[in-house]
N, C-alpha and C. Protein backbone atom coordinates (compact mmCIF):
# COMPACT_ATOMS: atom_id res chain seq x y z
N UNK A 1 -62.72 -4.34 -5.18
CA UNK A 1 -61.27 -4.38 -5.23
C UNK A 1 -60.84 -5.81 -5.51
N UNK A 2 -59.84 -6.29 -6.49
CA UNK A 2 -60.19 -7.08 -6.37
C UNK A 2 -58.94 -8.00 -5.84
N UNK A 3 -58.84 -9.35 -5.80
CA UNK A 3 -57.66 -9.73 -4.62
C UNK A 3 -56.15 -9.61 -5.09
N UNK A 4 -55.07 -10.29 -3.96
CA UNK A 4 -53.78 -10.13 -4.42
C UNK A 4 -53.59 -11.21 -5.44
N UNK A 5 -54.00 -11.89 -5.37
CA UNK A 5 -54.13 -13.20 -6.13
C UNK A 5 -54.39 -12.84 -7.88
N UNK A 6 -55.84 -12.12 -8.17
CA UNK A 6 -55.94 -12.11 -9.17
C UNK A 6 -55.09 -10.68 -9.52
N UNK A 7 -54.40 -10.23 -8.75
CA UNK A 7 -53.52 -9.19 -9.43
C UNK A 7 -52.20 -9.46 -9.70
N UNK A 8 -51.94 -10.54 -8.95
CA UNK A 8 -50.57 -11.13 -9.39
C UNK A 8 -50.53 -12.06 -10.46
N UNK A 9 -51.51 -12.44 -10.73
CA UNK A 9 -51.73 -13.65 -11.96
C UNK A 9 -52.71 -13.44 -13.13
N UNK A 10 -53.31 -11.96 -13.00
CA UNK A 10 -54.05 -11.32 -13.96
C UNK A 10 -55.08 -12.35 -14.18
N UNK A 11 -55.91 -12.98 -13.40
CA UNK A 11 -57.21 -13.41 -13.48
C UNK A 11 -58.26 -12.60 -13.25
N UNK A 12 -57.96 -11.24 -12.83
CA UNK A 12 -59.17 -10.30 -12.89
C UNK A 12 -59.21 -9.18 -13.99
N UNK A 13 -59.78 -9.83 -14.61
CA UNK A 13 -60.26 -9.06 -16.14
C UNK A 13 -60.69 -7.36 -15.95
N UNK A 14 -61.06 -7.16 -14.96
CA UNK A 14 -61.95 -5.43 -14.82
C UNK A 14 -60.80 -5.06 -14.44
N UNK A 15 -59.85 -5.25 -13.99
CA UNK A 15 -59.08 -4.62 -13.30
C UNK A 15 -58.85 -3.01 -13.77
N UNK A 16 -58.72 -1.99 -13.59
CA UNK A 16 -58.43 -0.65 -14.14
C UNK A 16 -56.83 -0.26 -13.72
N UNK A 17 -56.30 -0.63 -12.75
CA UNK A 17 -54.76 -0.29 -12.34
C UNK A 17 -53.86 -0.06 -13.24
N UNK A 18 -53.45 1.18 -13.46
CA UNK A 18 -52.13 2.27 -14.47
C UNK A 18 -51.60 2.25 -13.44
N UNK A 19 -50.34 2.63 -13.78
CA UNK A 19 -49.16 2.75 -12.60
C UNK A 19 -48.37 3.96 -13.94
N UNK A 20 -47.87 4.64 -13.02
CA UNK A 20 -46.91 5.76 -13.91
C UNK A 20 -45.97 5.32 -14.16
N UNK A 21 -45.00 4.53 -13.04
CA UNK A 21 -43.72 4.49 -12.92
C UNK A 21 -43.63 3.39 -13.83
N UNK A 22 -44.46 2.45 -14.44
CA UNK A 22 -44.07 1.95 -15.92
C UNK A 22 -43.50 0.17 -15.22
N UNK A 23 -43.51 -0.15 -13.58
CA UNK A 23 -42.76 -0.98 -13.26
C UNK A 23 -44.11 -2.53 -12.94
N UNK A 24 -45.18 -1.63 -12.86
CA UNK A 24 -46.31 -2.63 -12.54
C UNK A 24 -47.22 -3.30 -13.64
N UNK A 25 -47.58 -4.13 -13.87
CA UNK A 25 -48.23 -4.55 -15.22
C UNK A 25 -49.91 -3.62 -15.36
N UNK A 26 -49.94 -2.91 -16.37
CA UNK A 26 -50.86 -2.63 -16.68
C UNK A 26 -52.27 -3.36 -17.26
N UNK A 27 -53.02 -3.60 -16.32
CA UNK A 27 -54.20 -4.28 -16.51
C UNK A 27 -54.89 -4.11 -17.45
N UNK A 28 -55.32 -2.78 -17.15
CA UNK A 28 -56.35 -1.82 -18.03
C UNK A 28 -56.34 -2.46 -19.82
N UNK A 29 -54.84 -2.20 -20.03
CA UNK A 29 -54.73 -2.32 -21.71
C UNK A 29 -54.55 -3.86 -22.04
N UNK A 30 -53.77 -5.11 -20.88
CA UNK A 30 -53.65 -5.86 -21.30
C UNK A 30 -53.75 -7.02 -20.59
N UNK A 31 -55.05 -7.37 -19.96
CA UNK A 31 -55.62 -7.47 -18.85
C UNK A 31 -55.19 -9.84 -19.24
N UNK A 32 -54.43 -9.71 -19.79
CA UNK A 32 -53.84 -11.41 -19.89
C UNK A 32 -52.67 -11.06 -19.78
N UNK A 33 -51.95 -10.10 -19.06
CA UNK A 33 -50.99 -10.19 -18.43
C UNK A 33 -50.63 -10.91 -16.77
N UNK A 34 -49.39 -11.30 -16.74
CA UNK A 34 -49.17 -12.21 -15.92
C UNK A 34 -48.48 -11.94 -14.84
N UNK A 35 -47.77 -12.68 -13.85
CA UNK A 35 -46.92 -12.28 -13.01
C UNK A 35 -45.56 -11.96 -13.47
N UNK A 36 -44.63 -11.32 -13.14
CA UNK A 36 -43.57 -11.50 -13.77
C UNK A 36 -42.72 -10.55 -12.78
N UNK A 37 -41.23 -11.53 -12.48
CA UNK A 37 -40.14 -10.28 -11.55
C UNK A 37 -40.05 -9.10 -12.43
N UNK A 38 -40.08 -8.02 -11.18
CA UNK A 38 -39.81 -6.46 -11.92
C UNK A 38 -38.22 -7.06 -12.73
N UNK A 39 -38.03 -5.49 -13.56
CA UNK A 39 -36.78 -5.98 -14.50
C UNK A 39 -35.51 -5.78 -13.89
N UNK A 40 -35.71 -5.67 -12.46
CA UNK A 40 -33.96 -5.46 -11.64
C UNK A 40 -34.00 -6.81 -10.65
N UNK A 41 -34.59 -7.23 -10.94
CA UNK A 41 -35.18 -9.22 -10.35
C UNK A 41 -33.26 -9.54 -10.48
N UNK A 42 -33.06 -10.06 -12.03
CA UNK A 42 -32.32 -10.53 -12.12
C UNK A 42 -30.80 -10.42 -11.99
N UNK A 43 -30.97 -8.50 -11.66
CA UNK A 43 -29.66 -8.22 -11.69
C UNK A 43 -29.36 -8.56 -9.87
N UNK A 44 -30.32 -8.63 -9.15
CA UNK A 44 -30.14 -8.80 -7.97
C UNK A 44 -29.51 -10.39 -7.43
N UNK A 45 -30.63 -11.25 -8.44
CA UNK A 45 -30.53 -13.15 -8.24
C UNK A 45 -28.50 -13.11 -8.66
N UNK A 46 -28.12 -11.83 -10.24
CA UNK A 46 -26.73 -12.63 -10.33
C UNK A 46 -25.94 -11.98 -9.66
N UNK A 47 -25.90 -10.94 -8.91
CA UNK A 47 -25.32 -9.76 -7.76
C UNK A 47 -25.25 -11.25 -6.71
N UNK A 48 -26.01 -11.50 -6.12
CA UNK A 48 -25.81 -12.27 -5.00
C UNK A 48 -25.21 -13.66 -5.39
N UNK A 49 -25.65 -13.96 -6.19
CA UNK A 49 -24.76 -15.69 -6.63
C UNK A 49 -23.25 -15.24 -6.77
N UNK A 50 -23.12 -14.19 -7.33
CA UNK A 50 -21.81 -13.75 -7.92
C UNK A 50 -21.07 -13.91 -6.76
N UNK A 51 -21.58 -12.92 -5.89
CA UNK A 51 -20.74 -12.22 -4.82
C UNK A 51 -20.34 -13.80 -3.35
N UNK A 52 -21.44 -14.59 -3.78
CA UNK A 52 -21.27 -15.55 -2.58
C UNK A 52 -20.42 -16.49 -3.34
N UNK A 53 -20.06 -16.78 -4.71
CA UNK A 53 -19.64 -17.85 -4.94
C UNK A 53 -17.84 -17.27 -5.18
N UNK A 54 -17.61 -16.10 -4.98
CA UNK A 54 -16.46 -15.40 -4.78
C UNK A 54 -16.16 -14.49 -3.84
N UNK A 55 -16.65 -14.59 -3.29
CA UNK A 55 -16.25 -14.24 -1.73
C UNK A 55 -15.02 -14.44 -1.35
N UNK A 56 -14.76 -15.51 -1.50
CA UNK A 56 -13.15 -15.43 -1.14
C UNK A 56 -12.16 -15.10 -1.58
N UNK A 57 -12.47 -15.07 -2.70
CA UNK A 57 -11.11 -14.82 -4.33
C UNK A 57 -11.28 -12.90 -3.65
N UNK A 58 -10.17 -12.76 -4.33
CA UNK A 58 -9.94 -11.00 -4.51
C UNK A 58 -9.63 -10.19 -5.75
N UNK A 59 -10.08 -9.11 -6.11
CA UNK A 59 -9.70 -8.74 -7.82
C UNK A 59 -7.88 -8.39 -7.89
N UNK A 60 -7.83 -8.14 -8.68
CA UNK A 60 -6.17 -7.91 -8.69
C UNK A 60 -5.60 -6.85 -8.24
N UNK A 61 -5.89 -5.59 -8.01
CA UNK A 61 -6.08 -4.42 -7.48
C UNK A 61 -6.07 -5.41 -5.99
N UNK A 62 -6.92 -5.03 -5.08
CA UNK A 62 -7.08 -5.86 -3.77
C UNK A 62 -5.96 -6.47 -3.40
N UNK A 63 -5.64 -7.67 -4.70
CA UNK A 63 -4.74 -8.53 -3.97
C UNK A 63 -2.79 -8.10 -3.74
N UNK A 64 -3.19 -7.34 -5.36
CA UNK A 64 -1.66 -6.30 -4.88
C UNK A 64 -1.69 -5.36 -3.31
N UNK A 65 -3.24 -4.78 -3.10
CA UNK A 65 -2.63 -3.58 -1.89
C UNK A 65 -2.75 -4.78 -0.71
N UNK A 66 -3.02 -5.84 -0.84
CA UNK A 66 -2.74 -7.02 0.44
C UNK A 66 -1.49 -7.12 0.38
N UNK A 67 -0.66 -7.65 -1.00
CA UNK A 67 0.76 -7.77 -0.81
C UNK A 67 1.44 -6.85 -0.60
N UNK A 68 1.02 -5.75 -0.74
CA UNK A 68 1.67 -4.30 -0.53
C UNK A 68 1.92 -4.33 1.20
N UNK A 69 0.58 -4.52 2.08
CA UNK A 69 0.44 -4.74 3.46
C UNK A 69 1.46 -5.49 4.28
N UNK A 70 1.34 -6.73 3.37
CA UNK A 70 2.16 -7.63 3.82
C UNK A 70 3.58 -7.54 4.14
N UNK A 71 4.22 -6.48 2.77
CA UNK A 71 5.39 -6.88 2.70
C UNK A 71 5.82 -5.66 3.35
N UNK A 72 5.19 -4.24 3.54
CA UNK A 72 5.47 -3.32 4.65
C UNK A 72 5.36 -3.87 6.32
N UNK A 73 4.65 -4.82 6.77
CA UNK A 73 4.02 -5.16 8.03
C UNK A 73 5.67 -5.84 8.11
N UNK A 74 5.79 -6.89 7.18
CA UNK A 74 7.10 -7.92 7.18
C UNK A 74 8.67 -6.81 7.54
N UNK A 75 8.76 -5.82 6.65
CA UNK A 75 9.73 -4.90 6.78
C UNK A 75 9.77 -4.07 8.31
N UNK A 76 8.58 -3.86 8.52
CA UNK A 76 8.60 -3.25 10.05
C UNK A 76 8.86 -4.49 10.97
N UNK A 77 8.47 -5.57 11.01
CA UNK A 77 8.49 -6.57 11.80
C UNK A 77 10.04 -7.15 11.90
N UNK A 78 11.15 -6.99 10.73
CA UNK A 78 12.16 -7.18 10.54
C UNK A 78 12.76 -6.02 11.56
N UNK A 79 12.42 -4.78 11.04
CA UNK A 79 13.36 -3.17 12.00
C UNK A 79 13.21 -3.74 13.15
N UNK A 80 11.71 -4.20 13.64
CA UNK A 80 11.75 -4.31 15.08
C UNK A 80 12.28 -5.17 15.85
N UNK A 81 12.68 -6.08 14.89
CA UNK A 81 13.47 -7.32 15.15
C UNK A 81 14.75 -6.87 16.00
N UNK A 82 15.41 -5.86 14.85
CA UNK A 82 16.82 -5.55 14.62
C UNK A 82 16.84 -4.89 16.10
N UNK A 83 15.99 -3.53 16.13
CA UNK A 83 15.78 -2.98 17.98
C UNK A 83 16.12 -3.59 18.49
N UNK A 84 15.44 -4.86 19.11
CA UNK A 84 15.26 -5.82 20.02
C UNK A 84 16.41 -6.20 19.87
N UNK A 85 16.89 -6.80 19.16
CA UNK A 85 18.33 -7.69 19.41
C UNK A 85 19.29 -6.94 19.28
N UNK A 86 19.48 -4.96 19.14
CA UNK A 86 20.34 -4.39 19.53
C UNK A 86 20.53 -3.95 20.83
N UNK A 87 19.27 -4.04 21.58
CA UNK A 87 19.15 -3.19 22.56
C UNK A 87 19.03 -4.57 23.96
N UNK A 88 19.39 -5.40 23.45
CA UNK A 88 19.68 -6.40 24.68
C UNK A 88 19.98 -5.93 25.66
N UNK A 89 20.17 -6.30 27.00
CA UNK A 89 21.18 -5.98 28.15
C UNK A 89 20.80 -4.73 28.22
N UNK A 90 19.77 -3.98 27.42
CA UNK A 90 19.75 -2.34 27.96
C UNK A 90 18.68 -2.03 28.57
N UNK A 91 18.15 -0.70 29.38
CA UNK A 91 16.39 -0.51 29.39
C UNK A 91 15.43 -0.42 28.39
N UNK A 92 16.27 -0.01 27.60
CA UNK A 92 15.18 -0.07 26.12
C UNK A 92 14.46 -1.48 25.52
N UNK A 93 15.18 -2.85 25.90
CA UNK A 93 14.95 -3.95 25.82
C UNK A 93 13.38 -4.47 25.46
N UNK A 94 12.71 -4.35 26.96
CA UNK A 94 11.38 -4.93 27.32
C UNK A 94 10.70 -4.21 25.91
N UNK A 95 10.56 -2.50 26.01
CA UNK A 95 9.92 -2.15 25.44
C UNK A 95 10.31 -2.53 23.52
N UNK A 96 11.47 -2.58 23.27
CA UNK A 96 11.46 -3.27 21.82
C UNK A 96 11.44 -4.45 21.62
N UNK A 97 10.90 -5.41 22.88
CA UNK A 97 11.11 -6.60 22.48
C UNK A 97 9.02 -6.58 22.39
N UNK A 98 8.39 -6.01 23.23
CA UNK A 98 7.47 -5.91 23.18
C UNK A 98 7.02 -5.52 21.46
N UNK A 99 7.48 -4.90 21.31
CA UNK A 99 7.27 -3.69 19.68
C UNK A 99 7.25 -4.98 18.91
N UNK A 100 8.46 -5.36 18.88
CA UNK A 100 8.77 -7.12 17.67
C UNK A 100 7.83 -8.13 18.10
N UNK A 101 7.46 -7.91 19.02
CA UNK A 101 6.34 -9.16 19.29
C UNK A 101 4.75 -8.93 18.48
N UNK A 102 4.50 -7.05 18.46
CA UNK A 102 3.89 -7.00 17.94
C UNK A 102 3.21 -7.02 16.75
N UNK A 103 4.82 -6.47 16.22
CA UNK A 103 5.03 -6.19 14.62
C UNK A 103 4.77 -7.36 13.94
N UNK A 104 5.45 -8.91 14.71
CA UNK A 104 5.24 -10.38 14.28
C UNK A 104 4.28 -10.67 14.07
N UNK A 105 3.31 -10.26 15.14
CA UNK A 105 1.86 -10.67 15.26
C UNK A 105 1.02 -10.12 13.89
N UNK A 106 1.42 -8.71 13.81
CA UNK A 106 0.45 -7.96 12.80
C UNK A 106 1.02 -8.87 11.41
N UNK A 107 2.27 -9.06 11.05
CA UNK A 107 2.55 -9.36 9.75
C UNK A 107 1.65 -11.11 9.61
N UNK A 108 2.46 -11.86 10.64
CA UNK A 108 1.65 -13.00 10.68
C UNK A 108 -0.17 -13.19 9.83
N UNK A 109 -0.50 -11.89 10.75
CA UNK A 109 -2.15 -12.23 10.92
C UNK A 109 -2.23 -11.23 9.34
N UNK A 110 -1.59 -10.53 9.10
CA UNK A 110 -1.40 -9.97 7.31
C UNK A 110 -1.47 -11.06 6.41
N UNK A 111 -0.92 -12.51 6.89
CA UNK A 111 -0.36 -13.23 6.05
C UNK A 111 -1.95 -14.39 6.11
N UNK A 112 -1.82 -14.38 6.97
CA UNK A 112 -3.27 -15.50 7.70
C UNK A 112 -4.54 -14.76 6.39
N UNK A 113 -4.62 -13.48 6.70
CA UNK A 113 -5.73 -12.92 6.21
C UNK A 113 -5.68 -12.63 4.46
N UNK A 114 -4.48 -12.93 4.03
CA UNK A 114 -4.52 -12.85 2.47
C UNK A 114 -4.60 -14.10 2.11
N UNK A 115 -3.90 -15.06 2.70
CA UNK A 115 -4.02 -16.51 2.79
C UNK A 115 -5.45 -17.03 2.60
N UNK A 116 -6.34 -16.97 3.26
CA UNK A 116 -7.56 -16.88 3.58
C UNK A 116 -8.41 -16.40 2.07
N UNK A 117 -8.00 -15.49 1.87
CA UNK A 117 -9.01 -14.46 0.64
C UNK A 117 -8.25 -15.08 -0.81
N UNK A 118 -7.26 -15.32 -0.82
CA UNK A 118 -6.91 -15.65 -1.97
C UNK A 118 -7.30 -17.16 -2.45
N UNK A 119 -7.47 -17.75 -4.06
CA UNK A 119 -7.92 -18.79 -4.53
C UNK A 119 -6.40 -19.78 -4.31
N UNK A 120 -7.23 -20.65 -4.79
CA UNK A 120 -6.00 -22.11 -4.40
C UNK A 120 -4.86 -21.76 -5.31
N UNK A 121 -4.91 -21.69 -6.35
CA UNK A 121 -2.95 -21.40 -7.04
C UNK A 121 -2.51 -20.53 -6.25
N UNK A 122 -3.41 -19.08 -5.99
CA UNK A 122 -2.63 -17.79 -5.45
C UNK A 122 -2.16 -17.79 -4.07
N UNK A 123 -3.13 -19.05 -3.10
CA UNK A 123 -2.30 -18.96 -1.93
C UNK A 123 -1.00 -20.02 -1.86
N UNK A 124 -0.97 -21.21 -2.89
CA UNK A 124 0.45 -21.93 -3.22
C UNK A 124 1.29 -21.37 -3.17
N UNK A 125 1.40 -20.19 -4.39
CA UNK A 125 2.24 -19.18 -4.16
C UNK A 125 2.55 -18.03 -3.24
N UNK A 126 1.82 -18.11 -2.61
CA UNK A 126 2.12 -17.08 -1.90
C UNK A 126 2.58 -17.90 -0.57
N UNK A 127 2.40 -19.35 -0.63
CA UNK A 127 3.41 -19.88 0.37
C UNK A 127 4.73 -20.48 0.51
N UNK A 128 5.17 -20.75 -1.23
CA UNK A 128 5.63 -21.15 -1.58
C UNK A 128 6.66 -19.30 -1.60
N UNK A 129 6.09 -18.33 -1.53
CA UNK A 129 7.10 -17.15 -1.25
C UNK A 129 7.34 -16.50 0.76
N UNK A 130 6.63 -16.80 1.49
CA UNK A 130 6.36 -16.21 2.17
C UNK A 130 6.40 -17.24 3.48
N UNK A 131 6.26 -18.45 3.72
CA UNK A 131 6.13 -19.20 4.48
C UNK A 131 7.50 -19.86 5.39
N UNK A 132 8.98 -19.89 4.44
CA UNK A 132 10.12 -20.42 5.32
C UNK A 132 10.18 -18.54 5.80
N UNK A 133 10.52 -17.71 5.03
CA UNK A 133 10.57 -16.89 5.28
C UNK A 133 10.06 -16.35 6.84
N UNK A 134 8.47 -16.54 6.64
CA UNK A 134 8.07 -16.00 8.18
C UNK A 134 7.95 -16.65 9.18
N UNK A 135 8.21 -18.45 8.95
CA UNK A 135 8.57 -19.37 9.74
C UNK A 135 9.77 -18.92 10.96
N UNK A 136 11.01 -18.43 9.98
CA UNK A 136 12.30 -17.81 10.61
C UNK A 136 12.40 -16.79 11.14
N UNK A 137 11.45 -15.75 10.82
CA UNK A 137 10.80 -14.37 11.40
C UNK A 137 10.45 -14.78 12.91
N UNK A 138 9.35 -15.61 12.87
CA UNK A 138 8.88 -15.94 14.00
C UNK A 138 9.93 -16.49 15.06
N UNK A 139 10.98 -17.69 14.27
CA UNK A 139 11.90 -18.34 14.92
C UNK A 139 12.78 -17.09 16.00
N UNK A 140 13.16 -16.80 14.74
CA UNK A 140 14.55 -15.54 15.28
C UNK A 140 13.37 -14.10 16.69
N UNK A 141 12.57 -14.36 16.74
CA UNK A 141 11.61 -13.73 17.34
C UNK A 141 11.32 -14.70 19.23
N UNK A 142 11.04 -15.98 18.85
CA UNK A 142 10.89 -16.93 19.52
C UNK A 142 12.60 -17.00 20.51
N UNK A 143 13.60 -16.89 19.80
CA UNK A 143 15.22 -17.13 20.17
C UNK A 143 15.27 -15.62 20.98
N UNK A 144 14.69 -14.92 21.08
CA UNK A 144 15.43 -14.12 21.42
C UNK A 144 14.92 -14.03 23.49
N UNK A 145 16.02 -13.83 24.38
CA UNK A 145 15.33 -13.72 26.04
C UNK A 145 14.15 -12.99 25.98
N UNK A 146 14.02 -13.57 27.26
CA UNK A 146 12.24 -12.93 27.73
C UNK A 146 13.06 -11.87 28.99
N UNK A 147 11.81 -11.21 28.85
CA UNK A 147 12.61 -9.58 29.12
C UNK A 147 12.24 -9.56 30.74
């Protein structure tokens, strides 16, 4: 039998090894054959460079249903606003002031997390749309009594 060595580097001339599946070098017929990555080697080496060196960026699809997230999380976080500061002075209070605290939180951390994934122009803009905006969200959130 002969070693891993001369089968990976085709220094063993007798070798007899066929393989069906067409993926292993055939000795038998062409026994100065060499080592060489199978032929899905490379789709794997640019799969992973690809995917790590964009990792953060998002395709355009993605980054619309983020802004889509965002700007529903922002709209609920606004209603719950409105609750809360209708229902002052009432029992309903605690519990909608609780709700707007939450709603803040989720849109916030909506905003943190697209922030995050998006490339450097796309999060400019997207602070340059979104940032006095939820600054004052938070403010008008912050202004209002503790229950």
């Amino acid at each position: 039998m002969p070693s891993l060595t001369s089968r990976l580097f085709g220094n063993d001339k007798s070798s007899t090894t066929t393989c069906s599946c067409g993926c292993h070098p055939n000795y038998h017929h062409n026994p100065i054959t060499t080592f060489s990555p199978p032929k899905w080697f490379p789709l794997i080496r640019r799969r992973s460079s690809a995917s790590s060196t964009s990792s953060a960026e998002v395709s355009m699809h993605d980054k619309e249903s983020l802004y889509d997230e965002l700007r529903n999380l922002f709209r609920l976080a606004e209603d719950e606003m409105a609750y809360a500061i209708e229902s002052q002075g009432s029992i309903y209070y605690n519990g909608d002031l609780c709700s707007a605290r939450e709603a803040v939180s989720s849109c916030l951390s909506q905003y943190h997390r697209l922030h995050d994934r998006l490339n450097k122009v796309d999060s400019l803009e997207l602070d340059s749309q979104w940032a006095d905006t939820l600054v004052q969200l938070r403010m008008r959130l912050d202004a209002l009594p503790l229950a």
